[in-house]
Protein backbone atom coordinates (compact mmCIF):
# COMPACT_ATOMS: atom_id res chain seq x y z
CA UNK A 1 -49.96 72.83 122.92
CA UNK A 2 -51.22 72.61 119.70
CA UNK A 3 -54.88 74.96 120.72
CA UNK A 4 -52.29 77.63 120.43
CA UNK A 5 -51.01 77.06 117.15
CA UNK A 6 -52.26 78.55 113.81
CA UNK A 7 -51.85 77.00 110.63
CA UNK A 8 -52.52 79.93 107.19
CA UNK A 9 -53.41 77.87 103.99
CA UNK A 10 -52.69 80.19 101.67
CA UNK A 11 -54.16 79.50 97.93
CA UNK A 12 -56.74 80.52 95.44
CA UNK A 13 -60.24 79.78 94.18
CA UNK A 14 -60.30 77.00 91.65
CA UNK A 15 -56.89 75.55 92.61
CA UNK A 16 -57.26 71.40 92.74
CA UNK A 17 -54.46 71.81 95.13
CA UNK A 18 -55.95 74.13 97.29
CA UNK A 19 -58.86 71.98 97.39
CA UNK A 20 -56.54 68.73 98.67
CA UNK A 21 -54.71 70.85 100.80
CA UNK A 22 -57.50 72.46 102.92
CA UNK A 23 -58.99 68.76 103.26
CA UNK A 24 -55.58 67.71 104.98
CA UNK A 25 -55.31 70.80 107.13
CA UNK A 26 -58.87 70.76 108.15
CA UNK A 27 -58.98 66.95 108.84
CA UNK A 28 -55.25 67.73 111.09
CA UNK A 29 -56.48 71.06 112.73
CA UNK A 30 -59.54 69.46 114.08
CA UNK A 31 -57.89 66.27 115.32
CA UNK A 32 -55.44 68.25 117.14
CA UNK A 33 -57.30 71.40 118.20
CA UNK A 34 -55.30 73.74 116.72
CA UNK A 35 -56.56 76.83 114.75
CA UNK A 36 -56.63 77.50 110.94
CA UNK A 37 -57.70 80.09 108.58
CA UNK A 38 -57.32 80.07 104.81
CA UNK A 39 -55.98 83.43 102.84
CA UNK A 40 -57.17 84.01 99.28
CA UNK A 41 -53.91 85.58 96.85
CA UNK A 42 -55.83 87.42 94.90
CA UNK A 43 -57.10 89.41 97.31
CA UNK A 44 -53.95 90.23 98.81
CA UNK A 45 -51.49 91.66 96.62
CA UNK A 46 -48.75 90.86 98.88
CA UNK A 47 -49.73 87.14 99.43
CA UNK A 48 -49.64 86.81 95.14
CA UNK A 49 -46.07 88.36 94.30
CA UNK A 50 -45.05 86.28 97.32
CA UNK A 51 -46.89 83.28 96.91
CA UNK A 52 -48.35 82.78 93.39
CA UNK A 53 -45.88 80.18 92.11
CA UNK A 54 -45.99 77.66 95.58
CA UNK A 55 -50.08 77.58 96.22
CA UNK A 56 -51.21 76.10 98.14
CA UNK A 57 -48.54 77.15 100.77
CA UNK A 58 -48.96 76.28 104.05
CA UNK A 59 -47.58 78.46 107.28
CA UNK A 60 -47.53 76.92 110.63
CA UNK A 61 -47.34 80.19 113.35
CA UNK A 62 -46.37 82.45 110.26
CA UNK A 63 -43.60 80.37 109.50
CA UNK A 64 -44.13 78.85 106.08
CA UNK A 65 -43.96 74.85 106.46
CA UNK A 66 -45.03 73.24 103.16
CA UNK A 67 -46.00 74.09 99.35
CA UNK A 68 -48.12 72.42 96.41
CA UNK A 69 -48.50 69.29 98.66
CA UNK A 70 -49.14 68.92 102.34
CA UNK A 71 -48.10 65.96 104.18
CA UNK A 72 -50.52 65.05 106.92
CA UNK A 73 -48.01 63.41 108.97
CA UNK A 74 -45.61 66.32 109.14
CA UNK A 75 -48.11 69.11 109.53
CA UNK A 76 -48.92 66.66 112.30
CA UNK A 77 -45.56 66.25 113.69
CA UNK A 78 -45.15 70.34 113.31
CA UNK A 79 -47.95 70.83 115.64
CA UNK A 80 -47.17 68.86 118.40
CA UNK A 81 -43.69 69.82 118.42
């Protein structure tokens, strides 16, 4: 059931990417009900030494499923699985 799945865009301000990315997850999150929140690196100081080279990164239930580009199809295919 994809209302019990999360999806964690993880990026920064001013990041084109991050802009492109959180249009796709929004737009797949709302057509299939699940959940999403959106984590800023530089506030977290583990996110950036983990992150900082991949934003936007994209984590499906924690699990990290995509980087720099997010396919809408296989976020979509993630969440139904």
């Amino acid at each position: 059931m994809t209302d019990m799945r999360t999806v964690t865009l993880i990026g920064k301000p001013g990041c084109h990417l991050c802009d492109d990315a959180r249009a796709v997850v929004s737009e797949v999150c709302a057509r299939l009900g699940a959940r999403w929140e959106e984590k800023d690196i530089t506030q977290d100081e583990e996110l950036y030494r983990r992150y900082w080279e991949q934003i936007p990164v994209v984590l499906v239930d924690g699990a990290q499923h995509d980087f720099w580009r997010v396919d809408p199809r296989r976020l979509s295919a993630a969440l139904e699985a």
